[in-house]
Protein backbone atom coordinates (compact mmCIF):
# COMPACT_ATOMS: atom_id res chain seq x y z
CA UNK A 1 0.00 0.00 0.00
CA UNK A 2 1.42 3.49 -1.04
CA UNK A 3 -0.20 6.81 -0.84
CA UNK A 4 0.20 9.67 -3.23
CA UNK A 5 0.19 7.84 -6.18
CA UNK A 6 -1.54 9.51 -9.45
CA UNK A 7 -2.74 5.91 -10.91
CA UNK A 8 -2.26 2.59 -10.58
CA UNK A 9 1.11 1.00 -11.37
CA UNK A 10 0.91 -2.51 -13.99
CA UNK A 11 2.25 -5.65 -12.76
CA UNK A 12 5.99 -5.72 -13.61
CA UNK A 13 7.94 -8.79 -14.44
CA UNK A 14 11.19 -9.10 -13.14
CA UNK A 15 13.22 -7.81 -16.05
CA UNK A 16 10.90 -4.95 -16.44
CA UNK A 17 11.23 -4.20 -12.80
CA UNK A 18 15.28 -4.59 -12.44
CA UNK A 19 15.23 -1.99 -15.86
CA UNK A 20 12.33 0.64 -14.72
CA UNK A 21 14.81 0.63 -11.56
CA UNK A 22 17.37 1.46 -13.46
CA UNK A 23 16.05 3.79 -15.21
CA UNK A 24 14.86 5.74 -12.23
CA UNK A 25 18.26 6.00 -11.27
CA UNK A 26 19.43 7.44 -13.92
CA UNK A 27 16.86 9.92 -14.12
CA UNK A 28 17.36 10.53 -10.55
CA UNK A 29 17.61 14.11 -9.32
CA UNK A 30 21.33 15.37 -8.66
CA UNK A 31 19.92 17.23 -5.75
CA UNK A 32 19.76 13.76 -3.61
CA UNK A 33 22.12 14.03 -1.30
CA UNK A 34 24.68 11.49 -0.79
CA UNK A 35 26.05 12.76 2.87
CA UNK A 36 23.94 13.74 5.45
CA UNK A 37 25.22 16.89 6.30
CA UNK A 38 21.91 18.71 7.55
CA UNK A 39 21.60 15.79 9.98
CA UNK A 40 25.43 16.29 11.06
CA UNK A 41 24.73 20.48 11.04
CA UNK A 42 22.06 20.15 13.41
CA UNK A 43 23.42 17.60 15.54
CA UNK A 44 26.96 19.36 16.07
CA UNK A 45 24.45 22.69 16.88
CA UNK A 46 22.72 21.31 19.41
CA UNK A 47 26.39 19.43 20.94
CA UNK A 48 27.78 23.47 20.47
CA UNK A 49 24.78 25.04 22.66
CA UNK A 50 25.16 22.00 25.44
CA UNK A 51 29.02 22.93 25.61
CA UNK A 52 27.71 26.61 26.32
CA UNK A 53 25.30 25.55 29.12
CA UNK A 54 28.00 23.99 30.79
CA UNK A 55 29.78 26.85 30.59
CA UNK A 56 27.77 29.55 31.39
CA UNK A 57 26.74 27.51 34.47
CA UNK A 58 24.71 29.53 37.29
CA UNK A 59 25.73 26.52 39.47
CA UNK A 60 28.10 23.99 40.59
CA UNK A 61 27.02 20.80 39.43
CA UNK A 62 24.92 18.92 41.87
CA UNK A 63 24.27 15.68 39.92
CA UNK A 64 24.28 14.65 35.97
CA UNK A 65 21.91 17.14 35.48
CA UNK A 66 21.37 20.74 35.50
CA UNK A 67 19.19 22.93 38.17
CA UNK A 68 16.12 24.53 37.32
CA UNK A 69 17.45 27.46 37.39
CA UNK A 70 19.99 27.09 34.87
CA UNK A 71 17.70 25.87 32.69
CA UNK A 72 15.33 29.30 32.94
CA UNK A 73 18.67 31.28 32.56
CA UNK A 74 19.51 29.77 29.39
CA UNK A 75 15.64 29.93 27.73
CA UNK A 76 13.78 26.77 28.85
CA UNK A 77 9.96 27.27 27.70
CA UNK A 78 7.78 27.53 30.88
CA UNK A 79 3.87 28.83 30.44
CA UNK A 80 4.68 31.49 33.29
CA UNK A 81 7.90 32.83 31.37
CA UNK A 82 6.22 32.74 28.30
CA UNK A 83 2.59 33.76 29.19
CA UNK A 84 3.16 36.19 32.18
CA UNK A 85 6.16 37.46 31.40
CA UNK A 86 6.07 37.39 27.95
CA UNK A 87 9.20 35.78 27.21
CA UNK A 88 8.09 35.12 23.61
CA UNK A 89 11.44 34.25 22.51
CA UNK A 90 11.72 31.04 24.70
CA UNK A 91 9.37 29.04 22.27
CA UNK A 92 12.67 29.18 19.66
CA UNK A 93 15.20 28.77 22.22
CA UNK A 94 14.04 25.57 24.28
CA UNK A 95 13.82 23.12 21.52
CA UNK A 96 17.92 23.95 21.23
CA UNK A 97 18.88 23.22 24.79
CA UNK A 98 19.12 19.99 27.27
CA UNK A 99 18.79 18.67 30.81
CA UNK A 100 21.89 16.85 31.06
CA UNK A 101 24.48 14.51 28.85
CA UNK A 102 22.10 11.49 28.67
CA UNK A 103 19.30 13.72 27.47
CA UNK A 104 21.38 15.22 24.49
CA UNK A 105 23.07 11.71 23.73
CA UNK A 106 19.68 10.01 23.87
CA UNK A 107 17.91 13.06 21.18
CA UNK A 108 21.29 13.06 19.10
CA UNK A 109 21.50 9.14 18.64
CA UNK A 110 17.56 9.40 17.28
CA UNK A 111 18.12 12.47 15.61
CA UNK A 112 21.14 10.85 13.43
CA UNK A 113 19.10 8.05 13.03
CA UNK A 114 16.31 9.41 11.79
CA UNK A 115 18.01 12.51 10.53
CA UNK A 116 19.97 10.13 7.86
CA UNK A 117 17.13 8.47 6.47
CA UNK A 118 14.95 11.71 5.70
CA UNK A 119 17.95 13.83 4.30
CA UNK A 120 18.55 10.93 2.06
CA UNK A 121 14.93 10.68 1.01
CA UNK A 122 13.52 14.13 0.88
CA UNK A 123 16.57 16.22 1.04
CA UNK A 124 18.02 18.80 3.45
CA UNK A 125 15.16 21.81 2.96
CA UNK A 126 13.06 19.43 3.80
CA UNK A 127 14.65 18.11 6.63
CA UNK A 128 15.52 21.00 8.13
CA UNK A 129 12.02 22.75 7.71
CA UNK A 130 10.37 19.58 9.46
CA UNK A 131 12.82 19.76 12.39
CA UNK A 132 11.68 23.96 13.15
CA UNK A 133 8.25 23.39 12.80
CA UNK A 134 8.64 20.07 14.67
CA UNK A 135 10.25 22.03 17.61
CA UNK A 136 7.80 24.32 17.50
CA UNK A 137 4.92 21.85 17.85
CA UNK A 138 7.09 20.62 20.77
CA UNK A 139 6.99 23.55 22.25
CA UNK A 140 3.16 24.53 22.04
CA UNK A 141 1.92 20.49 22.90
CA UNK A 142 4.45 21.10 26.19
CA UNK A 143 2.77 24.46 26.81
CA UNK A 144 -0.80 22.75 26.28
CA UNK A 145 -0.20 19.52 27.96
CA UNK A 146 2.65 20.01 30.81
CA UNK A 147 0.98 23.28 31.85
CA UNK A 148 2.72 21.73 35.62
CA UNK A 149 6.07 22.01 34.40
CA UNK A 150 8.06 24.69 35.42
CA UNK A 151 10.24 25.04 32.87
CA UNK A 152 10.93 22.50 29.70
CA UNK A 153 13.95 21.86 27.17
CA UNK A 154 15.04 19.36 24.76
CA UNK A 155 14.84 18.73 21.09
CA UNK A 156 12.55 16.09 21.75
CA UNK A 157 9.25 17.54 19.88
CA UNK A 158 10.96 18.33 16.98
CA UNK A 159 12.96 14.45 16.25
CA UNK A 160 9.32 12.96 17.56
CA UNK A 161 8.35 15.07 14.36
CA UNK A 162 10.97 13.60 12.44
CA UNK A 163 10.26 9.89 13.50
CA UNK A 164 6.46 10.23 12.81
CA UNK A 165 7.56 11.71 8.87
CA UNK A 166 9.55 8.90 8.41
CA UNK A 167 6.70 6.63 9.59
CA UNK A 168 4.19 8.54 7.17
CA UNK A 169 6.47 8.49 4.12
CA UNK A 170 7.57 4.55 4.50
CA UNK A 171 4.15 4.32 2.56
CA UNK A 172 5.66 6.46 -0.46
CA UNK A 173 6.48 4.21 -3.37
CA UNK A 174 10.42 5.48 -2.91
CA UNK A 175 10.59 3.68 0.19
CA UNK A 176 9.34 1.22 -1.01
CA UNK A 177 12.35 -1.14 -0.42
CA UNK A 178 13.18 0.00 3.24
CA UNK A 179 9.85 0.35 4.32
CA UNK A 180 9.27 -2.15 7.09
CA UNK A 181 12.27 -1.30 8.34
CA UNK A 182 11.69 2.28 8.18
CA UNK A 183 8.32 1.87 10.06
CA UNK A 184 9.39 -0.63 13.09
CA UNK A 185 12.01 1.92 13.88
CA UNK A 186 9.44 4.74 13.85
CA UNK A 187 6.91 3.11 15.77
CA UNK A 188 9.61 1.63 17.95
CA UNK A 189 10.64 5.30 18.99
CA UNK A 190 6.97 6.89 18.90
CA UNK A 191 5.73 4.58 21.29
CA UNK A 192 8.86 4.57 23.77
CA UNK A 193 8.85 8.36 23.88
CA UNK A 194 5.06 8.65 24.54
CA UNK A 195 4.51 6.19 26.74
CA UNK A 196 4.98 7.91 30.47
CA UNK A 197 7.29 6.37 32.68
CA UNK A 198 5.80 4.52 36.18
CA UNK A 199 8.54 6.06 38.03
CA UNK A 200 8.30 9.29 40.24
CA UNK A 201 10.95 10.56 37.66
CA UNK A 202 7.77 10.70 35.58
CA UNK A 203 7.50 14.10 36.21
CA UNK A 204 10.54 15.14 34.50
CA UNK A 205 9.37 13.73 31.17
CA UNK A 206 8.20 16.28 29.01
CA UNK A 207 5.27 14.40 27.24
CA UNK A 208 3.35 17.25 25.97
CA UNK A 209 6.77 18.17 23.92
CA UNK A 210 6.69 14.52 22.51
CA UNK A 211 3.28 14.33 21.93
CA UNK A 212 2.80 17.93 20.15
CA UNK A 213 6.06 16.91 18.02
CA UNK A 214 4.78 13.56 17.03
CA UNK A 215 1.09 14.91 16.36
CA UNK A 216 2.83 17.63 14.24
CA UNK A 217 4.84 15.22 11.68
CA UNK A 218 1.58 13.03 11.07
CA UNK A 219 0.72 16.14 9.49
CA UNK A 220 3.86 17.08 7.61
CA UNK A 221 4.17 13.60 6.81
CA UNK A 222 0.90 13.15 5.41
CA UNK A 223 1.10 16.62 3.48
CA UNK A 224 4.48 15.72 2.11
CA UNK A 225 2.54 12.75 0.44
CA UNK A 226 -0.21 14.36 -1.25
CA UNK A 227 2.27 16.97 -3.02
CA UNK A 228 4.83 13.82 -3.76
CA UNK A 229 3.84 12.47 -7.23
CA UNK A 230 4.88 8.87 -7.69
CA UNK A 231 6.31 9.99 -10.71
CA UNK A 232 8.88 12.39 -8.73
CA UNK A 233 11.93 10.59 -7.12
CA UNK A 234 11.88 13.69 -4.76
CA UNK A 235 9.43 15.67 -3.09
CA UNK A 236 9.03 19.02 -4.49
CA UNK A 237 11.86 21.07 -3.48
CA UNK A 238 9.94 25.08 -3.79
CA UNK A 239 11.23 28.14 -2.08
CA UNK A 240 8.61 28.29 0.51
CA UNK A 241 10.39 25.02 1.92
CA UNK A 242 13.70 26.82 1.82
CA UNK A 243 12.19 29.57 3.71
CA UNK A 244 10.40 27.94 6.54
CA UNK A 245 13.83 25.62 7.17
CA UNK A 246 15.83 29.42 6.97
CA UNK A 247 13.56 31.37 8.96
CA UNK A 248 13.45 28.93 12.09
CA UNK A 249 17.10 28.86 12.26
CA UNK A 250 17.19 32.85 12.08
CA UNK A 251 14.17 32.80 14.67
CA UNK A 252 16.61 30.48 16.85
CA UNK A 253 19.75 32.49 16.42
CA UNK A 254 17.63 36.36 17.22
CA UNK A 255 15.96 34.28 20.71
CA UNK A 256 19.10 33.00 21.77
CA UNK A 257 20.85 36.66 21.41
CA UNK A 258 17.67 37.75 23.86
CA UNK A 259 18.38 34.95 26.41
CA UNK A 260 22.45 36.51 26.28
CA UNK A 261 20.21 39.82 26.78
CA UNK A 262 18.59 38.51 29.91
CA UNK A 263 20.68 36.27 31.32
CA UNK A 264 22.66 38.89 33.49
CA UNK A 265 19.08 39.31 35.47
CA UNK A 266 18.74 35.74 35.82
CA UNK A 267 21.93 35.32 37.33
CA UNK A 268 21.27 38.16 39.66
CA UNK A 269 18.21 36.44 40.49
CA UNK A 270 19.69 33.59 41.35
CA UNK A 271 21.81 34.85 43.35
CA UNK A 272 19.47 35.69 46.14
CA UNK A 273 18.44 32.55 46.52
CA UNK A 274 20.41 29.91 48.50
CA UNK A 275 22.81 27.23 46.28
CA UNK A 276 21.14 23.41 46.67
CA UNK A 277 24.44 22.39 47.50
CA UNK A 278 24.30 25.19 50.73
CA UNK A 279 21.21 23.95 52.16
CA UNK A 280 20.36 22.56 55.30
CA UNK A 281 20.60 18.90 55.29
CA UNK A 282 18.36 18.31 58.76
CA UNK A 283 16.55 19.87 60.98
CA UNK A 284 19.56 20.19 63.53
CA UNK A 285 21.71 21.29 60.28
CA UNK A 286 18.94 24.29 59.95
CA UNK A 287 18.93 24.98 63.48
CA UNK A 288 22.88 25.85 63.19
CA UNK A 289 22.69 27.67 59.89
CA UNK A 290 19.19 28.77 59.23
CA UNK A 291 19.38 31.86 60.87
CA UNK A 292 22.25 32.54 58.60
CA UNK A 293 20.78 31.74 55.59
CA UNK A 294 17.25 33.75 56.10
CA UNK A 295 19.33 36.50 56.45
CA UNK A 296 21.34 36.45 53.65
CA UNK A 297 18.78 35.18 51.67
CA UNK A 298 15.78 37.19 52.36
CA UNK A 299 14.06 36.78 48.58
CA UNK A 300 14.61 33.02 49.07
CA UNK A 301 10.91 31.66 49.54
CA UNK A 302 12.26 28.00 50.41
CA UNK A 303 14.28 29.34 53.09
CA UNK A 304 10.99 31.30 54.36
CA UNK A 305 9.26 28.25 54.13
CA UNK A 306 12.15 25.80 55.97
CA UNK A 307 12.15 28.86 58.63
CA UNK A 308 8.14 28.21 59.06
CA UNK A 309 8.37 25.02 59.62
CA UNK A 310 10.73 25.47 62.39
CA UNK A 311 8.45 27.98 63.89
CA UNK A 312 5.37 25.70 63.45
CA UNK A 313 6.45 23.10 65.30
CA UNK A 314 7.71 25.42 68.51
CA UNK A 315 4.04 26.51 68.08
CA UNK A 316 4.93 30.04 67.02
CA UNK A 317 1.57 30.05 64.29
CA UNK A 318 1.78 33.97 63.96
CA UNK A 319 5.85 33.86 63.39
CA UNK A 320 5.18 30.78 60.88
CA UNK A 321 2.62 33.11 59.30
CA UNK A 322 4.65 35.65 58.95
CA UNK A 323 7.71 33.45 56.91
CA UNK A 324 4.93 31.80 54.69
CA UNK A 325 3.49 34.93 53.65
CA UNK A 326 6.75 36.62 53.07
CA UNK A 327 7.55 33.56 51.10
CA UNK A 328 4.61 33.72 49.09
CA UNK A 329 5.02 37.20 48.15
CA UNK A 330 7.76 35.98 46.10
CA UNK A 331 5.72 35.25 43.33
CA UNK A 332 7.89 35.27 40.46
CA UNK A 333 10.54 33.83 42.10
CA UNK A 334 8.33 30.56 42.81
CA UNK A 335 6.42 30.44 39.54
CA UNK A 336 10.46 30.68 37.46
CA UNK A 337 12.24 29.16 40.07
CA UNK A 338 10.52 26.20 41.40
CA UNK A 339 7.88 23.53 41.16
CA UNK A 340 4.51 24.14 42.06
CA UNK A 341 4.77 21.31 44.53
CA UNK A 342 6.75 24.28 46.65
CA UNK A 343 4.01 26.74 46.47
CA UNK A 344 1.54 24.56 47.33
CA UNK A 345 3.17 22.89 50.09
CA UNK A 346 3.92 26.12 51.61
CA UNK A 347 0.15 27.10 50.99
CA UNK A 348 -1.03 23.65 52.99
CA UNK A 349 1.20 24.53 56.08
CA UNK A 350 -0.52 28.48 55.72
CA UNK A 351 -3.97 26.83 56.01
CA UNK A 352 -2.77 24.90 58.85
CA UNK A 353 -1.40 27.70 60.93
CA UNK A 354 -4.40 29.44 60.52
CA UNK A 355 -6.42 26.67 61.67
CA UNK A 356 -4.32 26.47 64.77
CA UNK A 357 -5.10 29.96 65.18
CA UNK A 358 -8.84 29.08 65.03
CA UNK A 359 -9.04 31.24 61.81
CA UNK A 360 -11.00 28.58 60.19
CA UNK A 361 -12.53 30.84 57.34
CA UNK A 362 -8.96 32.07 56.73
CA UNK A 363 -7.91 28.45 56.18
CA UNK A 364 -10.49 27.37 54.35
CA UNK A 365 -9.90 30.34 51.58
CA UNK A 366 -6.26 29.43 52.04
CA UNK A 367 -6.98 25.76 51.23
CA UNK A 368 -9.63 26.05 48.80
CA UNK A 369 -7.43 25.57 45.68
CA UNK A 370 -5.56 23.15 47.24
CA UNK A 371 -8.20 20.28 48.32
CA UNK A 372 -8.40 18.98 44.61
CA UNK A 373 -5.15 18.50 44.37
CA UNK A 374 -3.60 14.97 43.64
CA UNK A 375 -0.48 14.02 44.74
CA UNK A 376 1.56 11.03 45.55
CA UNK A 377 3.51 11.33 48.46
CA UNK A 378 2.41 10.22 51.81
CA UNK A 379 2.77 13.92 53.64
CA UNK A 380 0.65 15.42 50.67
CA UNK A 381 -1.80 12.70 51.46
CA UNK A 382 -1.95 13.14 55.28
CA UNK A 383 -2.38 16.60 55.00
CA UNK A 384 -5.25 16.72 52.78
CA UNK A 385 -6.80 14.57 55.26
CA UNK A 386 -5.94 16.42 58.68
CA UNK A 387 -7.83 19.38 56.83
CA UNK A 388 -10.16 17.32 55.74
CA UNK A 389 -11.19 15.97 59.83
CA UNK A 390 -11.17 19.60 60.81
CA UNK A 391 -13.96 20.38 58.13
CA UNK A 392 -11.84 22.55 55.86
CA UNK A 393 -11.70 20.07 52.72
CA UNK A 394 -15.48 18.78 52.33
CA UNK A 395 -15.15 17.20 49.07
């Protein structure tokens, strides 16, 4: 079965196959590339920019991967940076950067794959244009879908796009040879990527990215097949192609000089707040340095929040109050800088001060957003349900 065809092909013999063959590859196009240097161009782009975010570091490293906030520093897409803040720019820029080594070895390996075949098949205007609007698509399905996520990067979307081309165009008559091949390693990778992980690591899976890329080449790949004649050995190479694949890398390269624009305020920012590898490692830990670090660190709403805590359990509600609030005032700094898993923990133990402070209608407004909530650790759990016995979560 092959799509795009204008009529039906006769039965061929043998011989007449073997010569028709032949003669198509004579006929052949000299723009087919032989070397896939579009798939090596973009690969040794996105190895360049990783090299710069280890660089340009905000942070020692911690682990194999980097911190949250290096990621916002360098242009990770995020719908507060892009929505509030209207960091507009960060829809080009994300698609470009990654989380760690394994991340960028694990989208370069598919991305050569993948990147080989296409270049090969439809050429490099092609290829290139599929990969921008691929990102994009990334980019808007991870806006969509991982509205939870703080902050997302990784080329992901846009080689999802490239995987579900190839898929599509495995049905065209000039893959006709490869095809099965073509298709198990498509599926192979669409279904891996999309398929969420059981792990609490979950989280950190972009999804949205994978799915928006993948939904976005089913179309490409399906459009590229209605404009490929059977009689073509190439897709139609036109100018508009050309200028979608140039315009996303100039898009790229004009966001990127923004982030350099911004990234002295980033690193300001994250300055005021206290280094992971600085923090208190146990409650006696905080006792010795906490002090310390509150007051060095007053725009710091985790160190507000660790300070409440403290307070809470010597009973001091109205000093607990006072941290959380002063913690939540820090708006931007929670919605850029951290999860919302920080925000709305430090919310839960507002709603509980309050409650100890018989302030029940207090609490309950407090609370209100945070009843429906669904999370899977135990403490998340067990509060729900303490607010729940005292009548502040009814549903």
């Amino acid at each position: 079965m092959s799509f795009g065809k204008r009529g039906t092909p006769s039965a061929l013999t043998p011989v007449r196959a073997l010569a028709q063959g032949a003669k198509r590859a004579d006929t052949a196009p000299a723009g087919r590339p032989n070397w896939p240097l579009a798939t090596a161009a973009l690969t040794t782009i996105l190895i360049v920019i990783f090299w710069f975010e280890e660089v340009f570091r905000l942070e020692p490293p911690t682990g194999t991967s980097f911190g949250l906030r290096d990621l916002v520093a360098f242009g990770g897409v995020g719908s507060y940076l892009v929505f509030h803040q209207g960091e507009l720019w960060r829809l080009w820029t994300a698609p470009w950067l990654h989380a760690s080594f394994s991340h960028l070895l694990s989208n370069g390996v598919t991305l050569v794959v993948a990147g080989c075949n296409l270049e090969h098949l439809i050429g490099r205007s092609w290829l290139v244009a599929i990969f921008v609007l691929g990102a994009l698509g990334g980019v808007i399905g991870s806006l969509t879908l991982s509205q939870s996520m703080v902050v997302g990067v990784g080329a992901s979307g846009a080689i999802m796009c490239l995987v579900a081309v190839l898929f599509a165009l495995s049905f065209h008559y000039e893959a006709s040879a490869p095809a099965t091949r073509l298709r198990r390693t498509a599926l192979f990778v669409l279904v891996t990527a999309l398929l969420p992980s059981a792990a609490d690591s979950a989280v950190q899976v972009d999804i949205g990215a994978h799915t928006g890329g993948a939904m976005m080449g089913l179309v490409l790949g399906f459009l590229l097949l209605s404009l490929w004649p059977e009689t073509q050995s190439m897709p139609p190479q036109s100018r508009l192609v050309t200028y979608v694949a140039g315009t996303g890398l100039v898009a790229a390269a004009v966001s990127f000089l923004a982030i350099a624009a911004t990234y002295n305020a980033h690193a300001a920012q994250t300055a005021s707040l206290v280094p992971f590898a600085d923090w208190p490692k146990s409650a006696s830990d905080y006792s010795l340095r906490g002090a310390n670090l509150a007051a060095k660190y007053p725009r710091d709403p985790a160190i507000h929040w660790v300070k409440a805590m403290d307070l809470f359990d010597r009973k001091d509600y109205p000093g607990a109050e006072a941290q959380l609030r002063a913690g939540l005032d820090e708006q931007d700094m929670l919605a850029t800088q951290f999860g919302p898993a920080v925000e709305q923990d430090m919310r839960m133990l507002l709603a509980q001060t309050l409650l100890r402070q018989r302030r029940v209608d207090e609490a309950k407004t407090t609370a209100d957003a945070l009843c429906a909530v669904k999370r899977r650790d135990k403490a998340w759990k067990r509060d729900i349900a303490t607010l729940k016995s005292a009548q502040i979560c009814t549903g």
